[in-house]
Protein backbone atom coordinates (compact mmCIF):
# COMPACT_ATOMS: atom_id res chain seq x y z
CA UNK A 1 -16.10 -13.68 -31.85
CA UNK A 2 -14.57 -10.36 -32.83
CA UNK A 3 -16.80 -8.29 -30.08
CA UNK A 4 -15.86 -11.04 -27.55
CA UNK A 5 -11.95 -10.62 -27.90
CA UNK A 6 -12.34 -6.90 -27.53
CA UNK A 7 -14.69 -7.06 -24.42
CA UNK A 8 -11.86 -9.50 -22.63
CA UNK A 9 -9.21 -7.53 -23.29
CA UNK A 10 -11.01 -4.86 -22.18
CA UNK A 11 -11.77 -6.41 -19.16
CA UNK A 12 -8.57 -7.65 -18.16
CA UNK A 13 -6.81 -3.88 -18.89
CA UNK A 14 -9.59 -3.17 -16.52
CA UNK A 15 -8.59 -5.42 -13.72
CA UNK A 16 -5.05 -4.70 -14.46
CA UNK A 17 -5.35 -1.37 -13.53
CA UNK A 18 -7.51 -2.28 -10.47
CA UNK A 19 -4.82 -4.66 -9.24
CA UNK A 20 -1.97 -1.75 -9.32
CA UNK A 21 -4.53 0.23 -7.72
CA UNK A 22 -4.66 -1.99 -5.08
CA UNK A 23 -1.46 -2.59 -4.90
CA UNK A 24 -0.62 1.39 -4.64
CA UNK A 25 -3.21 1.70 -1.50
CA UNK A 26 -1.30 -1.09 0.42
CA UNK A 27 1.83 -0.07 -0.47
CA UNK A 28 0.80 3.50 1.03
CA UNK A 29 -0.83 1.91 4.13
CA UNK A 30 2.10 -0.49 4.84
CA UNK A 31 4.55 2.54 4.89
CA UNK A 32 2.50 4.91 6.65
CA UNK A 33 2.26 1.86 9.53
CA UNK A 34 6.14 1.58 9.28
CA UNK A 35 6.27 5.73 9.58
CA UNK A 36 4.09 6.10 12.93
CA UNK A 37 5.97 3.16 14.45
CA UNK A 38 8.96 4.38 13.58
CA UNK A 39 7.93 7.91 14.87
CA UNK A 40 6.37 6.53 18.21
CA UNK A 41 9.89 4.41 19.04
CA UNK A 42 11.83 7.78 18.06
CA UNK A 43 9.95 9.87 20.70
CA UNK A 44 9.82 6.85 23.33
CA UNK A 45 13.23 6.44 23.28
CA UNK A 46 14.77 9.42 25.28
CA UNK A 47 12.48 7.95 27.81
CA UNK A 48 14.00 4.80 28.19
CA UNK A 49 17.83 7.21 28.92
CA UNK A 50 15.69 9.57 31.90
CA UNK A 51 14.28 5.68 33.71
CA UNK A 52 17.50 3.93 33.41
């Protein structure tokens, strides 16, 4: 039973770290979607001034 304790534990540390992970690389993607929209409005927007 010992050896079977360890090996869970072990594997939930495991997928612990693989769920931050995860969470880390959508975090990053989420903002860098936010940044480029948010960079594509800010150099649209003098446009919308010369048209109207």
């Amino acid at each position: 039973m010992e050896k079977n304790d360890r090996t869970g534990k072990s594997r939930r540390a495991r997928e612990r770290i693989i769920r931050f992970l995860f969470l880390g690389i959508a975090l990053a993607s989420i903002t860098t979607l936010f940044l480029i929209a948010f960079f594509l409005f800010m150099e649209g927007l003098p446009l919308f001034g010369d048209v109207s």
